[in-house]
C-alpha atoms as a PDB file:
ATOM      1  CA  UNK A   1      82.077 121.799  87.902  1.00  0.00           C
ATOM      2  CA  UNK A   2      80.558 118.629  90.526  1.00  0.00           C
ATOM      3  CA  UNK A   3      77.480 117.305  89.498  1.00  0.00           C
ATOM      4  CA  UNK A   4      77.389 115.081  92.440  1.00  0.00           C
ATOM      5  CA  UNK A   5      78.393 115.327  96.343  1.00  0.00           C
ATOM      6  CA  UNK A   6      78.221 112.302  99.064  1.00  0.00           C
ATOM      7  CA  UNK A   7      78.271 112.920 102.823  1.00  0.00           C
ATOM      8  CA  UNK A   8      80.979 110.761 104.833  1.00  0.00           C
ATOM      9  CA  UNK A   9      82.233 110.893 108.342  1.00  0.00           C
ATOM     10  CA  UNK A  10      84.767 109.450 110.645  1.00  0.00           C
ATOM     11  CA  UNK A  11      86.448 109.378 114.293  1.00  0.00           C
ATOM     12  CA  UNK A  12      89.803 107.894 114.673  1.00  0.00           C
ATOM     13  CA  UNK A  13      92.249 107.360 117.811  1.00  0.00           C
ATOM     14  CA  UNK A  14      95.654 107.517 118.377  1.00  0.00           C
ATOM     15  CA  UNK A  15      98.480 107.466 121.277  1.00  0.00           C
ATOM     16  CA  UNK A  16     101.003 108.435 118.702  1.00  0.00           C
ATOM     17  CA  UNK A  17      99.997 112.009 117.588  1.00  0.00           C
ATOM     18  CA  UNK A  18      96.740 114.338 116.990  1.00  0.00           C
ATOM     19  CA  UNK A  19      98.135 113.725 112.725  1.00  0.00           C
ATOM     20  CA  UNK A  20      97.754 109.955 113.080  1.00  0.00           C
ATOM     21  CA  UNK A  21      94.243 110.597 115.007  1.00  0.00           C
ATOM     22  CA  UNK A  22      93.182 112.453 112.274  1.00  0.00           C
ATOM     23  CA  UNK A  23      94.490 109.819 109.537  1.00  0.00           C
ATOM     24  CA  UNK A  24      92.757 107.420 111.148  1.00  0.00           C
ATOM     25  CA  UNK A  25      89.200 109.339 111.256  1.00  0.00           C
ATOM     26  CA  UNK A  26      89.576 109.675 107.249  1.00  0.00           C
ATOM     27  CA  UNK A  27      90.072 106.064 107.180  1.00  0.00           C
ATOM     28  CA  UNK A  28      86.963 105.781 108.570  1.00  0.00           C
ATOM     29  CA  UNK A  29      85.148 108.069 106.047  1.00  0.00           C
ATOM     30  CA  UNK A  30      86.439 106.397 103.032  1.00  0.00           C
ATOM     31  CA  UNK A  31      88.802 109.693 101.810  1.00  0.00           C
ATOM     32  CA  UNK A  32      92.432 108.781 103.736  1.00  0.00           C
ATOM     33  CA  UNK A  33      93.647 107.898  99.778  1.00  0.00           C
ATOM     34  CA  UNK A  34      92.771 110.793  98.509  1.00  0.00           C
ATOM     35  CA  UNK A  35      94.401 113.915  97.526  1.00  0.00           C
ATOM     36  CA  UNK A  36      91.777 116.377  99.880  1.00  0.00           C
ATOM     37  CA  UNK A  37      91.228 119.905  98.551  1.00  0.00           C
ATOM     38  CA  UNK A  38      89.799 122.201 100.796  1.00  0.00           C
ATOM     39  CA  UNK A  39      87.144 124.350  99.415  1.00  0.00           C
ATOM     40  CA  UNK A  40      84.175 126.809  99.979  1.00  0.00           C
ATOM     41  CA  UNK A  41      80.873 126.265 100.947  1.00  0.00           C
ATOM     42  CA  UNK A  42      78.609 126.609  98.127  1.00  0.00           C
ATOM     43  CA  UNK A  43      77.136 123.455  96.355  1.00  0.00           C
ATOM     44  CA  UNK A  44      77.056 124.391  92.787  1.00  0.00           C
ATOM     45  CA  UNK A  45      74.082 124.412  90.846  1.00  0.00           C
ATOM     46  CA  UNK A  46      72.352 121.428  89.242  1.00  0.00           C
ATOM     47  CA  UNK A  47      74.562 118.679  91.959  1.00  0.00           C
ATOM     48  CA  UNK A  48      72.785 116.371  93.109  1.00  0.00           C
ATOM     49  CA  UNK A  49      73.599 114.055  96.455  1.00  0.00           C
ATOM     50  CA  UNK A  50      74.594 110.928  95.785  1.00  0.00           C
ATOM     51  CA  UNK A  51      75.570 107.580  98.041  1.00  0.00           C
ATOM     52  CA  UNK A  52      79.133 107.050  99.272  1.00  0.00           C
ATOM     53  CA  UNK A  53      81.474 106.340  96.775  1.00  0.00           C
ATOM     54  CA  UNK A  54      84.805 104.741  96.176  1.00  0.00           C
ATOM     55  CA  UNK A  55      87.549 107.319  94.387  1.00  0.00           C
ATOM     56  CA  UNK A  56      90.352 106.275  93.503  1.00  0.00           C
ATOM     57  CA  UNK A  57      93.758 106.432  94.655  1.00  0.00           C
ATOM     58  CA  UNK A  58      95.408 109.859  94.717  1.00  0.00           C
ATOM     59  CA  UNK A  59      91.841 111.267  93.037  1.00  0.00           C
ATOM     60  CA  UNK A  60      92.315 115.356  93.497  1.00  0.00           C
ATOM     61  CA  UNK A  61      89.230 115.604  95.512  1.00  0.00           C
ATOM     62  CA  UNK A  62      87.177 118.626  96.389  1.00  0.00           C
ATOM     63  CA  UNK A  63      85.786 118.705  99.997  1.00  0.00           C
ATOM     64  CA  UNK A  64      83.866 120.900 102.442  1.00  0.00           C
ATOM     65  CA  UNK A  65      85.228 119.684 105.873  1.00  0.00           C
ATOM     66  CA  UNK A  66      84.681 119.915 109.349  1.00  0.00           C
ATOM     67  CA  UNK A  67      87.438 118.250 111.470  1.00  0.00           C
ATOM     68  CA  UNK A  68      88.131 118.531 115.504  1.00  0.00           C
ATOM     69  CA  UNK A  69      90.810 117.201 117.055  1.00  0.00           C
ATOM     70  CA  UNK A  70      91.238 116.515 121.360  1.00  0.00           C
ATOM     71  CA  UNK A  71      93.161 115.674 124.049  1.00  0.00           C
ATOM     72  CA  UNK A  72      92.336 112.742 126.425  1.00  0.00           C
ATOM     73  CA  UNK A  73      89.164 113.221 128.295  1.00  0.00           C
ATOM     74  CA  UNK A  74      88.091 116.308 126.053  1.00  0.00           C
ATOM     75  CA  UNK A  75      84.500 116.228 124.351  1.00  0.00           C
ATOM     76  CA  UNK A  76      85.112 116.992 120.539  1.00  0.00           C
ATOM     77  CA  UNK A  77      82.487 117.903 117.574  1.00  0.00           C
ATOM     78  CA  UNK A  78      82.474 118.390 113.827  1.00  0.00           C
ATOM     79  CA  UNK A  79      79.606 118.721 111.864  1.00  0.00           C
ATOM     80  CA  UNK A  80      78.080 120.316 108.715  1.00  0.00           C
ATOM     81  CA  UNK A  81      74.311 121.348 107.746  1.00  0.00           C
ATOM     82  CA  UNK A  82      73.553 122.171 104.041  1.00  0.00           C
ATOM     83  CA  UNK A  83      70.659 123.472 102.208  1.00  0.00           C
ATOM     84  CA  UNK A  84      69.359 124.728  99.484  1.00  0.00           C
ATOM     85  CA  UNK A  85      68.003 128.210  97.887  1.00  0.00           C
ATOM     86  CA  UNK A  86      64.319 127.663  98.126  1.00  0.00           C
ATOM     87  CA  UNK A  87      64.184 128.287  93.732  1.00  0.00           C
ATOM     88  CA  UNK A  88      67.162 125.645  93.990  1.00  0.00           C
ATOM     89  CA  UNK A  89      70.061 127.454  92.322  1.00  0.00           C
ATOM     90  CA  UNK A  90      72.645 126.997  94.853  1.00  0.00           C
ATOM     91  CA  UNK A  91      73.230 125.423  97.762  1.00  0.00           C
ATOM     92  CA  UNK A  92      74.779 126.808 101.240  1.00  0.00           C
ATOM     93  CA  UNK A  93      77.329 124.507 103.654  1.00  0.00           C
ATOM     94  CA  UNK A  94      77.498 125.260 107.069  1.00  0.00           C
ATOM     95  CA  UNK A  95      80.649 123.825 109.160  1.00  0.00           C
ATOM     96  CA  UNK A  96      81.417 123.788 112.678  1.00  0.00           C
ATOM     97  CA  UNK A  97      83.991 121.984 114.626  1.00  0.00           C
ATOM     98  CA  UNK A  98      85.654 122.284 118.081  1.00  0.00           C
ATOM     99  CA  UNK A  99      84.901 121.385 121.775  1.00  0.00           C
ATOM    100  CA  UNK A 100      81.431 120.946 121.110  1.00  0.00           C
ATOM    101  CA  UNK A 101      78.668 118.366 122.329  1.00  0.00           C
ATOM    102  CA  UNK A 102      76.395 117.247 120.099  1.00  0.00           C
ATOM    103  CA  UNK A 103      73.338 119.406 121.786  1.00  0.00           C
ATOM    104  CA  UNK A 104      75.843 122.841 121.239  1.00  0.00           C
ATOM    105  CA  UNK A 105      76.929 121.208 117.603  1.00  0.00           C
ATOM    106  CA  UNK A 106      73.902 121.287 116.853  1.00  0.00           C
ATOM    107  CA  UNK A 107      72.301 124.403 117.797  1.00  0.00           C
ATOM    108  CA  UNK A 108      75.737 125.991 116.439  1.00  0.00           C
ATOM    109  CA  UNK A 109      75.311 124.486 112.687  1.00  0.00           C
ATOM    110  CA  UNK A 110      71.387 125.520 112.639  1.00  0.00           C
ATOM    111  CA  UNK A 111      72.959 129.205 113.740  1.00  0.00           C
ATOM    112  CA  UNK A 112      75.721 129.170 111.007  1.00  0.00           C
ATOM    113  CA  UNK A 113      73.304 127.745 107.859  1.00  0.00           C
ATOM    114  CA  UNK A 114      70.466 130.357 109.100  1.00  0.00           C
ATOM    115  CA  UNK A 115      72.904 133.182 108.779  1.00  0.00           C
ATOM    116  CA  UNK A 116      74.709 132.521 105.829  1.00  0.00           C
ATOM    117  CA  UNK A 117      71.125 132.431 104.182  1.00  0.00           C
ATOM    118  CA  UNK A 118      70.423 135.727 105.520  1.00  0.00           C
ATOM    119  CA  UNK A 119      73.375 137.621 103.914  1.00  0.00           C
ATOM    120  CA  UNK A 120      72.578 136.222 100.690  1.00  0.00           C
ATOM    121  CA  UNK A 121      69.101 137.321 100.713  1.00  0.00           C
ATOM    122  CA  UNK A 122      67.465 134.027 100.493  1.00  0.00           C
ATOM    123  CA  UNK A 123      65.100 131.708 101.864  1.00  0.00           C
ATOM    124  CA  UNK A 124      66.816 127.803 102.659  1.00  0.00           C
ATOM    125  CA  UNK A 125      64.686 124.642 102.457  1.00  0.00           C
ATOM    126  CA  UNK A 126      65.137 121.356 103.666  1.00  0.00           C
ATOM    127  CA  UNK A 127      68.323 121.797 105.973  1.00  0.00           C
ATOM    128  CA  UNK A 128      69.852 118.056 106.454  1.00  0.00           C
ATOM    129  CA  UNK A 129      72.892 117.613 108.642  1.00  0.00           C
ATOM    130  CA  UNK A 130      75.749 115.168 109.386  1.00  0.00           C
ATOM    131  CA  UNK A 131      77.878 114.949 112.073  1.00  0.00           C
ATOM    132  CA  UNK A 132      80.233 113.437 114.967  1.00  0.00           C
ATOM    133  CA  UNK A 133      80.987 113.768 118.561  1.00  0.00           C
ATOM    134  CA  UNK A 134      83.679 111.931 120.602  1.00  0.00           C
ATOM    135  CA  UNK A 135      84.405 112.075 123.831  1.00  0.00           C
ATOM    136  CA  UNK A 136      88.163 110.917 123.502  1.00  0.00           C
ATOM    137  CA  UNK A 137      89.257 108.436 125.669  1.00  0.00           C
ATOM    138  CA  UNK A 138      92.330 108.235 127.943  1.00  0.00           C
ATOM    139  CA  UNK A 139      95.858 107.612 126.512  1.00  0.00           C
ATOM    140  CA  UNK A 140      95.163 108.763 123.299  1.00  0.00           C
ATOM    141  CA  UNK A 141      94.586 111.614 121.180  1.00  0.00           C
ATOM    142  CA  UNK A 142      91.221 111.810 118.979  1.00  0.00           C
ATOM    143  CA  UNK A 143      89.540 113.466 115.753  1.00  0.00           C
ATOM    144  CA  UNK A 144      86.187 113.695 114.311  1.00  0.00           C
ATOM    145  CA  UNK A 145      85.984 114.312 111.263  1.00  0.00           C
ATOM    146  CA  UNK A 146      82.513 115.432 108.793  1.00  0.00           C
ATOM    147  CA  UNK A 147      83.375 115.808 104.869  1.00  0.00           C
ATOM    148  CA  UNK A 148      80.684 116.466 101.832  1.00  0.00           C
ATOM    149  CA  UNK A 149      82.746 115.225  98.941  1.00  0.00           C
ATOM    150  CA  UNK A 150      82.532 116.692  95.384  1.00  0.00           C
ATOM    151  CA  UNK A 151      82.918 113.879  92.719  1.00  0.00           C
ATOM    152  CA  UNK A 152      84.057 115.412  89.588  1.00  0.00           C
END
């Protein structure tokens, strides 16, 4: 199980394809080298954020993400709030990505984490967010991209 998680984020650009875009925002974050594994949004008990850190190469790495990808001229978002259970034995991740500005991202994350709360019965303290909005230029395509990242 992760006893620690960091928050990183990226945007990236490309004229070649929405895949390189996308390559190019995890280069940004720090997590292009790694083996991503998409999972769920619960932050186990007892982890603990942590700065940004290196992983290595090809490091199996577990990830909450939130990732948009647009079209020239088209305003993109991804973002994720996070919280914990008020007696602190499990945390909640809220994603949201898509053609949002940072005002709707917002609102839409604060939404999302309030919910999820609700069906579990619980009170949340102390919701913290990250997050990225790009309006993508001409030319190219573009990707935002918001990851918390387990380290094992």
């Amino acid at each position: 199980m992760p006893r620690e998680f960091f928050l990183t984020s990226g945007r990236g650009t490309s004229p070649t394809s929405p895949m390189n875009a996308f390559d190019k925002a995890l280069m940004e974050a720090g997590i292009a080298n790694c083996n991503l594994l998409l999972v769920s949004s619960i932050i186990p008990p007892k982890c603990r954020e942590r700065r940004w850190k290196k992983l290595d190469v090809g490091t199996i790495t577990p990830v909450v993400m939130a990732k948009a990808i647009g079209g020239p001229g088209e305003t993109i978002g991804a973002g994720l709030a996070w919280a914990w259970e008020e007696g602190g034995r499990m945390g909640l991740v809220a994603e949201v990505e898509g053609h949002y500005d940072r005002r709707a991202l917002i609102s839409a994350l604060d939404a999302r984490i309030k919910e999820m709360a609700e069906t579990r019965n619980f009170k949340i303290k102390d919701v913290k967010r990250r997050f990225e909005v790009m309006k993508v230029p001409q030319g190219v395509f573009g990707c935002v991209v918001v990851a918390m990242v387990f380290v094992l």
